[in-house]
Every structure is written in C-alpha cells, then in structure tokens.
PDB file of N, CA and C in Angstrom:
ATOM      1  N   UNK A   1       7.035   0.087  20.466  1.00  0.00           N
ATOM      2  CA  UNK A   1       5.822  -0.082  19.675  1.00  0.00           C
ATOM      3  C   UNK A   1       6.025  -1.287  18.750  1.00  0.00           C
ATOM      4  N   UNK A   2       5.290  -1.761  18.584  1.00  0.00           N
ATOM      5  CA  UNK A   2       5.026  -3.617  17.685  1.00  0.00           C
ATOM      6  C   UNK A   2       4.923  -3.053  16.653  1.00  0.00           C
ATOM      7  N   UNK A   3       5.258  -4.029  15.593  1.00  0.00           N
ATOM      8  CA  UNK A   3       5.132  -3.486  14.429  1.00  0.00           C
ATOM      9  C   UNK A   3       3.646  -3.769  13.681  1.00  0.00           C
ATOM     10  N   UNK A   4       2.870  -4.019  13.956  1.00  0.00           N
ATOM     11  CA  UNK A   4       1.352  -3.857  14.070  1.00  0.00           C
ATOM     12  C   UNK A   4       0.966  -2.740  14.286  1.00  0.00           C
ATOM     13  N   UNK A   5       1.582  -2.047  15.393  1.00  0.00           N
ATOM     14  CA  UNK A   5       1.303  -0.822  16.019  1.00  0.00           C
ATOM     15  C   UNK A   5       1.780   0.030  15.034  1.00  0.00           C
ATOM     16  N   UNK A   6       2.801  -0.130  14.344  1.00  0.00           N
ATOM     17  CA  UNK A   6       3.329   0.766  13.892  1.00  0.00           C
ATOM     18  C   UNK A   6       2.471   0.943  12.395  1.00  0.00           C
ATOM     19  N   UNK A   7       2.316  -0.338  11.827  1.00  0.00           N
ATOM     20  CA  UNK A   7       1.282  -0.380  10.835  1.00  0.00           C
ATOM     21  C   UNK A   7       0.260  -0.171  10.957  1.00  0.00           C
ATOM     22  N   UNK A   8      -0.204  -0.042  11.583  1.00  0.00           N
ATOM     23  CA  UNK A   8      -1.919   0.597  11.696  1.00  0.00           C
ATOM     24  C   UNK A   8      -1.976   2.526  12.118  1.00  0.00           C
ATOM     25  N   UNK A   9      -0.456   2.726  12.949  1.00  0.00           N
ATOM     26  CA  UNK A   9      -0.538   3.885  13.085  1.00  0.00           C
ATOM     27  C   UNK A   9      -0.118   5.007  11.196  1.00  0.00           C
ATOM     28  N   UNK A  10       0.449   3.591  10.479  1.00  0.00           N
ATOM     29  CA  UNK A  10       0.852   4.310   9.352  1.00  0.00           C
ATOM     30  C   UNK A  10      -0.407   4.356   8.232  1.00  0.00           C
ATOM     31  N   UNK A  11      -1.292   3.390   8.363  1.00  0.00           N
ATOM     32  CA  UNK A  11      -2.550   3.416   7.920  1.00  0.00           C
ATOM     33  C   UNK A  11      -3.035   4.452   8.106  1.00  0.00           C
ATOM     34  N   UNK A  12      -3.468   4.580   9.112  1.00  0.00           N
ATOM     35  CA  UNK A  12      -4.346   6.283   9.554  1.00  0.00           C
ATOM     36  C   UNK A  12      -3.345   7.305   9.325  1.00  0.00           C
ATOM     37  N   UNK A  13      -2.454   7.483   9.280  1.00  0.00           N
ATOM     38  CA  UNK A  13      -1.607   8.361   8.678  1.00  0.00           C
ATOM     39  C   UNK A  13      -1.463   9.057   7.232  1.00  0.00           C
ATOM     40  N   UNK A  14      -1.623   7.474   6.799  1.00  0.00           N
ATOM     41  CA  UNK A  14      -2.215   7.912   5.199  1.00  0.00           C
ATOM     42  C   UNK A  14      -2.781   8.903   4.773  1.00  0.00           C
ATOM     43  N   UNK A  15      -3.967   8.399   5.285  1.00  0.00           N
ATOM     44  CA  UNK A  15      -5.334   9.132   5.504  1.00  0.00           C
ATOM     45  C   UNK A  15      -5.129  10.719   5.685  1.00  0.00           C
ATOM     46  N   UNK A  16      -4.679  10.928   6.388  1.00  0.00           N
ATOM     47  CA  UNK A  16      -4.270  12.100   6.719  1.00  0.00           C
ATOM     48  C   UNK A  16      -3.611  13.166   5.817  1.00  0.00           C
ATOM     49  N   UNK A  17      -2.800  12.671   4.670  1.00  0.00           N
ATOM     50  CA  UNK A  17      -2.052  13.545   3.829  1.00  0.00           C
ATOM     51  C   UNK A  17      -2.654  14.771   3.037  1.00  0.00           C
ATOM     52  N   UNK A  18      -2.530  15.880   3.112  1.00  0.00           N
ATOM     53  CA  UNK A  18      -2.076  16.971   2.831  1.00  0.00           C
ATOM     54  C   UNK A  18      -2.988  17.032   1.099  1.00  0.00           C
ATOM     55  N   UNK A  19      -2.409  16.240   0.256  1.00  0.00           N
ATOM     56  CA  UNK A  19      -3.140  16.329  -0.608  1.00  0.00           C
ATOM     57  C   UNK A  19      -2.686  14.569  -1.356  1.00  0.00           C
ATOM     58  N   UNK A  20      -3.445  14.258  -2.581  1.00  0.00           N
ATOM     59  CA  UNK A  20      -3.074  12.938  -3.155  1.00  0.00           C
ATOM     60  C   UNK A  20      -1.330  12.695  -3.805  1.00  0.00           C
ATOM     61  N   UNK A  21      -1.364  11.499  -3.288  1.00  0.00           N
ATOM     62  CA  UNK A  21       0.358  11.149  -3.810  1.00  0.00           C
ATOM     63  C   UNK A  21       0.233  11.087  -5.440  1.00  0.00           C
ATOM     64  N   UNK A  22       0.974  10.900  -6.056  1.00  0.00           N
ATOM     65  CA  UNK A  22       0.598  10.615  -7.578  1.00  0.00           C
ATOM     66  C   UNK A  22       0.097   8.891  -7.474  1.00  0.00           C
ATOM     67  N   UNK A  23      -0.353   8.522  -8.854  1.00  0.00           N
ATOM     68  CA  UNK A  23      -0.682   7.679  -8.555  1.00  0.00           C
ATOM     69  C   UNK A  23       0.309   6.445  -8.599  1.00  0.00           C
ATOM     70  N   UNK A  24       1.611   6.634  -8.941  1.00  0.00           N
ATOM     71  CA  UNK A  24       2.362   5.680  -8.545  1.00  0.00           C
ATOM     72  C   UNK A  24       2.810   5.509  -7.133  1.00  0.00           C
ATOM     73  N   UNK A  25       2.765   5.935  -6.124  1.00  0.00           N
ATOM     74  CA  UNK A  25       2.649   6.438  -4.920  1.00  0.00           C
ATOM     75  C   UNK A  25       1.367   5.581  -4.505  1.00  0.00           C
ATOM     76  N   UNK A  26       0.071   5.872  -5.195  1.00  0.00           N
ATOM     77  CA  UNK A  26      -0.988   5.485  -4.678  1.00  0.00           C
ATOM     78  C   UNK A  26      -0.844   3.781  -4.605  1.00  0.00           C
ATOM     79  N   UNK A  27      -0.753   3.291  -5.929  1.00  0.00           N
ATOM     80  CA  UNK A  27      -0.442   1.774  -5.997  1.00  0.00           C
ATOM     81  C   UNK A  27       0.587   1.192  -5.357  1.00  0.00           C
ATOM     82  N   UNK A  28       1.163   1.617  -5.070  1.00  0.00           N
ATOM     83  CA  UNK A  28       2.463   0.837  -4.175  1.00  0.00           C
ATOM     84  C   UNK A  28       2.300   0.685  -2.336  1.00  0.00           C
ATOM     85  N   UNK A  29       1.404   1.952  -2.279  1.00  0.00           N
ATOM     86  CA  UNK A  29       1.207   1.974  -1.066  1.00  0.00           C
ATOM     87  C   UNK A  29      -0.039   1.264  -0.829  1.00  0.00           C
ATOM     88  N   UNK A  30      -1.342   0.725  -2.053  1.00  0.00           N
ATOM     89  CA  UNK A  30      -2.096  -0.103  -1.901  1.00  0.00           C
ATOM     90  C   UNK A  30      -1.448  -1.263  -1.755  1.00  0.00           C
ATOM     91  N   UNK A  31      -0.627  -1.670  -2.803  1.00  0.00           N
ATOM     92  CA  UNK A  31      -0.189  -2.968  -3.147  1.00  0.00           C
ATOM     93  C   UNK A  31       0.859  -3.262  -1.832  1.00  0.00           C
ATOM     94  N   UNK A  32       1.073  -2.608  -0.952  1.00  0.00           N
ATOM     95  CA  UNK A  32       1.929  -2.969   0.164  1.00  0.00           C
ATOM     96  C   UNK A  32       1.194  -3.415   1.496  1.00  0.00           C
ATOM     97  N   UNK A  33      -0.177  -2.507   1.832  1.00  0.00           N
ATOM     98  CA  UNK A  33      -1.500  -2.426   2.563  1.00  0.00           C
ATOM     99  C   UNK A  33      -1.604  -3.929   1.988  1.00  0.00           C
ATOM    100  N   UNK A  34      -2.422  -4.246   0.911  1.00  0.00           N
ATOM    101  CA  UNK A  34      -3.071  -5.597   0.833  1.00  0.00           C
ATOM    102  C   UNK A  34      -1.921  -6.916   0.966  1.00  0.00           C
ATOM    103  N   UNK A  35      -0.728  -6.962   0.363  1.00  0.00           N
ATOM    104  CA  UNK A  35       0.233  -7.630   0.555  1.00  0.00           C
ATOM    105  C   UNK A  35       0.442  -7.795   2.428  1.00  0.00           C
ATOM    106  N   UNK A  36       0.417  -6.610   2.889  1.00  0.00           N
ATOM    107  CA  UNK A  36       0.537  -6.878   4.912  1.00  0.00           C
ATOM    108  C   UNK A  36      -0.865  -7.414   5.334  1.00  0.00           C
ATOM    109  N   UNK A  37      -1.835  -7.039   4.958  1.00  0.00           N
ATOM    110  CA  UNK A  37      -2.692  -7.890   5.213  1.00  0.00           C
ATOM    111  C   UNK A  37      -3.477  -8.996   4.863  1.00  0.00           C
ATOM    112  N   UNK A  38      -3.347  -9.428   3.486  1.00  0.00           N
ATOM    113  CA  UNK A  38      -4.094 -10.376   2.878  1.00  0.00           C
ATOM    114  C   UNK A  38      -2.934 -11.291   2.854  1.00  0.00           C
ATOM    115  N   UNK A  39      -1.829 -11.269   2.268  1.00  0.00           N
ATOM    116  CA  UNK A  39      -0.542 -11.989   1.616  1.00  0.00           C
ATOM    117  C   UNK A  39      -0.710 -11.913   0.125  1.00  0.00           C
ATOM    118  N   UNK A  40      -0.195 -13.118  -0.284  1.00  0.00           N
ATOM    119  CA  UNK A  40      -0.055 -12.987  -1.577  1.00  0.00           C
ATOM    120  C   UNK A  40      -1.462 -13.368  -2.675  1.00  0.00           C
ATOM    121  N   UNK A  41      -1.217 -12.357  -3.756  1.00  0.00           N
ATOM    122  CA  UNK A  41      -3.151 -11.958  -4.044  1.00  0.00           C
ATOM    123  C   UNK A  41      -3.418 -13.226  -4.852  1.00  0.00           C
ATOM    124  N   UNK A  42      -5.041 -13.753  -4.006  1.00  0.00           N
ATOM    125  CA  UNK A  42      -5.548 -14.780  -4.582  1.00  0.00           C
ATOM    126  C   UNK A  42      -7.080 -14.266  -5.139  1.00  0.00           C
ATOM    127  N   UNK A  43      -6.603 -13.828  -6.182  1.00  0.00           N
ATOM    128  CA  UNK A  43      -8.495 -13.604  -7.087  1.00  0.00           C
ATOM    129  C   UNK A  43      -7.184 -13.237  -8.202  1.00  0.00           C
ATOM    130  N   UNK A  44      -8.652 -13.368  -9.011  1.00  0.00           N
ATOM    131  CA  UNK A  44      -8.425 -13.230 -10.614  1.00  0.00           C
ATOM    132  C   UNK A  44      -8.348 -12.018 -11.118  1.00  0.00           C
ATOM    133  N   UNK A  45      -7.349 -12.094 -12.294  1.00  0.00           N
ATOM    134  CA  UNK A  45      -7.140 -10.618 -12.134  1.00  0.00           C
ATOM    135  C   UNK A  45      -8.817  -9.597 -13.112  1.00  0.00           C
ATOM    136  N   UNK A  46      -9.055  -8.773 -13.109  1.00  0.00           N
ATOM    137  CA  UNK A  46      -9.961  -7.816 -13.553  1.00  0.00           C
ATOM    138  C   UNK A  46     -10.264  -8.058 -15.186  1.00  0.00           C
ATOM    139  N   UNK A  47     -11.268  -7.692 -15.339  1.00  0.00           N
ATOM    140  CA  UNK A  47     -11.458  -7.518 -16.969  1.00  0.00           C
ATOM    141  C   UNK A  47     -11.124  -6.509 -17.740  1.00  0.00           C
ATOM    142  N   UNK A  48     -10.959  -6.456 -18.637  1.00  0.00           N
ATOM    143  CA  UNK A  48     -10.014  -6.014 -19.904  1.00  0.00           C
ATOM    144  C   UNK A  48     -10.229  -4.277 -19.710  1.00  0.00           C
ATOM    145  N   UNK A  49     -11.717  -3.701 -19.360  1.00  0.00           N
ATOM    146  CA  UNK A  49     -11.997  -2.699 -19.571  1.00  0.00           C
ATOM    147  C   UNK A  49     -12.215  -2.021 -17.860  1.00  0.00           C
ATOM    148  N   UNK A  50     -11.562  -2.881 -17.059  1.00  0.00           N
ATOM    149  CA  UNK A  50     -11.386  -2.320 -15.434  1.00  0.00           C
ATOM    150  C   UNK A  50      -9.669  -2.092 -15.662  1.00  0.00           C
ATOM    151  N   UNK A  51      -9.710  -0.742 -15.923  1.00  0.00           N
ATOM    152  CA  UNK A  51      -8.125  -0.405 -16.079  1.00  0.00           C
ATOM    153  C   UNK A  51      -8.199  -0.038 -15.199  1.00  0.00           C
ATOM    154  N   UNK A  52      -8.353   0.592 -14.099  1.00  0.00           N
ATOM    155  CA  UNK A  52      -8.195   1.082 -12.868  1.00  0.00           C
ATOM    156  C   UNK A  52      -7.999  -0.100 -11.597  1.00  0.00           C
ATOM    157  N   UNK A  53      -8.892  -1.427 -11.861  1.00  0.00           N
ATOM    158  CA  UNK A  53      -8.675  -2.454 -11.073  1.00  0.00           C
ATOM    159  C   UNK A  53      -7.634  -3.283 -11.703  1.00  0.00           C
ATOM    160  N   UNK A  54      -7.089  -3.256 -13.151  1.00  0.00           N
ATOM    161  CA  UNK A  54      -6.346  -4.431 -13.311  1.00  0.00           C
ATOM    162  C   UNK A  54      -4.918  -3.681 -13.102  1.00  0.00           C
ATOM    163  N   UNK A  55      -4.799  -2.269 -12.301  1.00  0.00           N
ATOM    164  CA  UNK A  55      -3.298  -1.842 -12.307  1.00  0.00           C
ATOM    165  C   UNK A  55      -3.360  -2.357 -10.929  1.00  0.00           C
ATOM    166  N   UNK A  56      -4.657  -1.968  -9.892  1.00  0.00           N
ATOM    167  CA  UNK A  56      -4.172  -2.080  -8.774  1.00  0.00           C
ATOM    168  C   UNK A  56      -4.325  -3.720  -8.503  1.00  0.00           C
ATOM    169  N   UNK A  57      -4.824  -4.501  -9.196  1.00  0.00           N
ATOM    170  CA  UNK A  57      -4.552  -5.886  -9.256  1.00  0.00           C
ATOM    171  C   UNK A  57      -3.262  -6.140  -9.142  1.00  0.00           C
ATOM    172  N   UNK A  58      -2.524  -6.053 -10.490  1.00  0.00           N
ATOM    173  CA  UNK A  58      -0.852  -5.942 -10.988  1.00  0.00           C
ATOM    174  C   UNK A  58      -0.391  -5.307  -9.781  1.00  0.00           C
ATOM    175  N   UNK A  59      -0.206  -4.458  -9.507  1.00  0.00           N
ATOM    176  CA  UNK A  59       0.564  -3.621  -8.361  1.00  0.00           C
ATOM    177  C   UNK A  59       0.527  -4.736  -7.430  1.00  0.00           C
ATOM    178  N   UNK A  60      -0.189  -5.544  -7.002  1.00  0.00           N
ATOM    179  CA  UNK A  60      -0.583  -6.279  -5.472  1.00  0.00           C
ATOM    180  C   UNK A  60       0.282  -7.186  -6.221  1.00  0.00           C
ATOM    181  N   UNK A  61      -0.108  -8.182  -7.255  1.00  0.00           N
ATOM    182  CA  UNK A  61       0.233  -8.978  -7.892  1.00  0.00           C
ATOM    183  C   UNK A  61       1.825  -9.160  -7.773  1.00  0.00           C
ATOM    184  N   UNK A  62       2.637  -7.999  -7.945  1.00  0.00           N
ATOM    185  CA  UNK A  62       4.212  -7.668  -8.188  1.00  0.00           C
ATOM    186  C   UNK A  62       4.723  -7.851  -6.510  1.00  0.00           C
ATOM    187  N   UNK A  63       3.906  -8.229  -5.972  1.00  0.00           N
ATOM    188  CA  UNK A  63       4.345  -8.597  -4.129  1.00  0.00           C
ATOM    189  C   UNK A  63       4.522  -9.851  -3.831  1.00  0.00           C
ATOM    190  N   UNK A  64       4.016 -10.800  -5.307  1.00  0.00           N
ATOM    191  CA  UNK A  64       3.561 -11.481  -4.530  1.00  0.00           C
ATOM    192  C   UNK A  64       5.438 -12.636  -3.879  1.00  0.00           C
ATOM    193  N   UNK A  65       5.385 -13.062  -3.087  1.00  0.00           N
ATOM    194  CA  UNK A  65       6.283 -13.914  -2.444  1.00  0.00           C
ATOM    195  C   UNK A  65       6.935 -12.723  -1.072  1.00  0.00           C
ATOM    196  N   UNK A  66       6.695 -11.715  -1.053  1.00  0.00           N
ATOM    197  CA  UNK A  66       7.129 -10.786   0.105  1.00  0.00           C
ATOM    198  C   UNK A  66       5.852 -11.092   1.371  1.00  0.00           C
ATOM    199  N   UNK A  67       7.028 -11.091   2.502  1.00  0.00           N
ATOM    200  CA  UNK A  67       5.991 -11.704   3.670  1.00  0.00           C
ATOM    201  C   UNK A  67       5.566 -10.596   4.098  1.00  0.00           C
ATOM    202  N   UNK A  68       4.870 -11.401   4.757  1.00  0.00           N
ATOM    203  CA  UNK A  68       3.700  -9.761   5.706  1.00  0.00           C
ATOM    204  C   UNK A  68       4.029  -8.625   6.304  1.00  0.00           C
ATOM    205  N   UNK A  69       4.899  -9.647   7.193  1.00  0.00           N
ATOM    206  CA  UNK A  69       5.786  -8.456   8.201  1.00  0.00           C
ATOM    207  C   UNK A  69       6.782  -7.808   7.006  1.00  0.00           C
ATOM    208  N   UNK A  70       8.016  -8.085   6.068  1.00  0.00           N
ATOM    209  CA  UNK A  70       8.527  -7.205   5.332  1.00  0.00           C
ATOM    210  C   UNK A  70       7.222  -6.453   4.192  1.00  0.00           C
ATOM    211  N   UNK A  71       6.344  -6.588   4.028  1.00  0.00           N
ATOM    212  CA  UNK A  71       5.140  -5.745   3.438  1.00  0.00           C
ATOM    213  C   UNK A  71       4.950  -4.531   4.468  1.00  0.00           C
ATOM    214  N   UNK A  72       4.895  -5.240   5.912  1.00  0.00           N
ATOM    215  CA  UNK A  72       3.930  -3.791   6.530  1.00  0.00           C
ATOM    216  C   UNK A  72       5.344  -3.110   7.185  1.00  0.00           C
ATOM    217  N   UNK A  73       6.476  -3.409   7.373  1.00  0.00           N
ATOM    218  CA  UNK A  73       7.717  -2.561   6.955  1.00  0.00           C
ATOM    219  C   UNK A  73       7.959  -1.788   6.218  1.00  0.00           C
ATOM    220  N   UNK A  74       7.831  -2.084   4.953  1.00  0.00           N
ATOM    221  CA  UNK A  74       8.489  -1.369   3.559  1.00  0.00           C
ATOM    222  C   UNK A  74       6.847  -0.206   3.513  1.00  0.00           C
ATOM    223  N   UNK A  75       5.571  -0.777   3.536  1.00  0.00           N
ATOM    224  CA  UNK A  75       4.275   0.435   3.764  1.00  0.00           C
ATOM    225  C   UNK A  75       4.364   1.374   4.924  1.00  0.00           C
ATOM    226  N   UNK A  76       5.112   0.575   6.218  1.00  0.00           N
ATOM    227  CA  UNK A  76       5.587   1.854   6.880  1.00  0.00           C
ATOM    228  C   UNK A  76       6.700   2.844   6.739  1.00  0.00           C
ATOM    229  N   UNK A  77       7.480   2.234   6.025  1.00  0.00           N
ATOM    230  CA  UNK A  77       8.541   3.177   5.146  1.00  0.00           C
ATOM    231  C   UNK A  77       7.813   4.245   4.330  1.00  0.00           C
ATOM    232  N   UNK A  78       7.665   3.996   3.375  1.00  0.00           N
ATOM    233  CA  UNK A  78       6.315   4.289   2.326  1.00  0.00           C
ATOM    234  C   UNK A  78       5.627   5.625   2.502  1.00  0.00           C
ATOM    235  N   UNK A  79       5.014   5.491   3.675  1.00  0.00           N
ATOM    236  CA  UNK A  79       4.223   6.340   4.485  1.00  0.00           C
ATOM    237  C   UNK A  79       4.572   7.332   4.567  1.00  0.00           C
ATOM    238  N   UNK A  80       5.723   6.948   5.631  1.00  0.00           N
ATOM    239  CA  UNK A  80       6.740   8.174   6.293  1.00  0.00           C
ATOM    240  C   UNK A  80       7.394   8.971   5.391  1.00  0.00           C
ATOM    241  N   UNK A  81       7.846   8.543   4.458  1.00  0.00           N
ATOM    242  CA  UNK A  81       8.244   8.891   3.166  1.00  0.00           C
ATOM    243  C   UNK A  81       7.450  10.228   2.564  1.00  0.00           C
ATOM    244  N   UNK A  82       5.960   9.716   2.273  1.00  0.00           N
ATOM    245  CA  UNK A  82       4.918  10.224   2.030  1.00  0.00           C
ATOM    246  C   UNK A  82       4.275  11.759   2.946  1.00  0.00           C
ATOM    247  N   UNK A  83       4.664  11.681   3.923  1.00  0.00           N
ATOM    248  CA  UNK A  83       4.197  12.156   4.907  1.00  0.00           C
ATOM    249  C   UNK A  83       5.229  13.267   5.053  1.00  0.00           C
ATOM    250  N   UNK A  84       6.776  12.905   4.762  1.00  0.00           N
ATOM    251  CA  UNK A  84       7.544  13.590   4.890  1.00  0.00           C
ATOM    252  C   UNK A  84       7.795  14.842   3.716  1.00  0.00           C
ATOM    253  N   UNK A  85       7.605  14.391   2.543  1.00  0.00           N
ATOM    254  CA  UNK A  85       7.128  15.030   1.054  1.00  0.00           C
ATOM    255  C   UNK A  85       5.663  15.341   1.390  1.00  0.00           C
ATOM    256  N   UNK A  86       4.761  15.448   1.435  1.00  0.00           N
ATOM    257  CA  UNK A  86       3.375  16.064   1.760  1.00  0.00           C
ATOM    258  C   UNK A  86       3.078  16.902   2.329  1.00  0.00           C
ATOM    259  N   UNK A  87       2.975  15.977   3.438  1.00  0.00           N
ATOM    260  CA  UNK A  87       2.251  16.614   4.944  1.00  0.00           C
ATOM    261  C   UNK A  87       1.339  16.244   4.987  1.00  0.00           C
ATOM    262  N   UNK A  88       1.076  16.306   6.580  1.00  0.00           N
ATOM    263  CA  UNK A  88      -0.253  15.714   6.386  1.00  0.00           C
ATOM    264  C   UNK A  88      -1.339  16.704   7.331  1.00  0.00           C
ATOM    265  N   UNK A  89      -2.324  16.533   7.634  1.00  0.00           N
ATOM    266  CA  UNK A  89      -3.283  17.758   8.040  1.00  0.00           C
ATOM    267  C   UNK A  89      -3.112  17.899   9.378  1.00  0.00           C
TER     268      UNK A  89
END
C-alpha cells in the first residue's frame, strides 16, 4: 500500500473514532492533515477573538518546514495511535 493509500485510509479512520480525542489530540492531528496536504501554512494568522482558529492556525503553523510525506507519516502514526486508545465504531 502507497503511502497516499495509507493516508487517506487514516483519514477516514479518524472519522470513525469511538468518541472525541482531547483536544490536544485534535490539533495535532489537524495540524498534521493540513501540513500533508497543503504544506507549509500560507494565510494569516486569525483575529484576536477567533481563539479556536488562532490555536488551530498555531498548531499548523508549528509544522511548518516538515515535508508532506514525513507529515502524512507521523498523521498516520497519530491515527493508529488514536484508534488504538479509542476505538473506533
């Protein structure tokens, strides 16, 4: 399996969990998702009173110079991780 394959199968996997990760869990596994697919984050970060967008801004932000392929590695780590502590449905 490609590691595409493997990242997209860990995507929908996500999805799947059992119940919500905490939210440090949640941001890392965003900030790893947008880092494998976007690269390194180009927008500005959020306004003062979007605390919810300027963590998951920061979170992406703290990737930035990690390449794609080690991004959708370490989110398929992540996952499994996740999945393994959870469960998923």
């Amino acid at each position: 399996m490609s590691l595409d394959e493997k990242f997209n199968q860990a995507a929908e996997e996500v999805k799947q969990l059992v119940t919500q990760p905490s939210d440090a869990d949640l941001l890392e596994v965003y900030a790893l998702f947008k880092q494998a697919t976007v690269g390194d984050n180009n927008t500005t970060r959020p306004g003062m009173l979007d605390f919810k967008g300027k963590a998951k801004w920061d979170a992406w932000e703290g990737k930035k110079g990690l390449s794609q392929d080690a991004a959708k590695e370490q989110y398929i780590t992540k996952v499994a991780t996740l999945v393994a502590s959870i469960g998923k449905k």
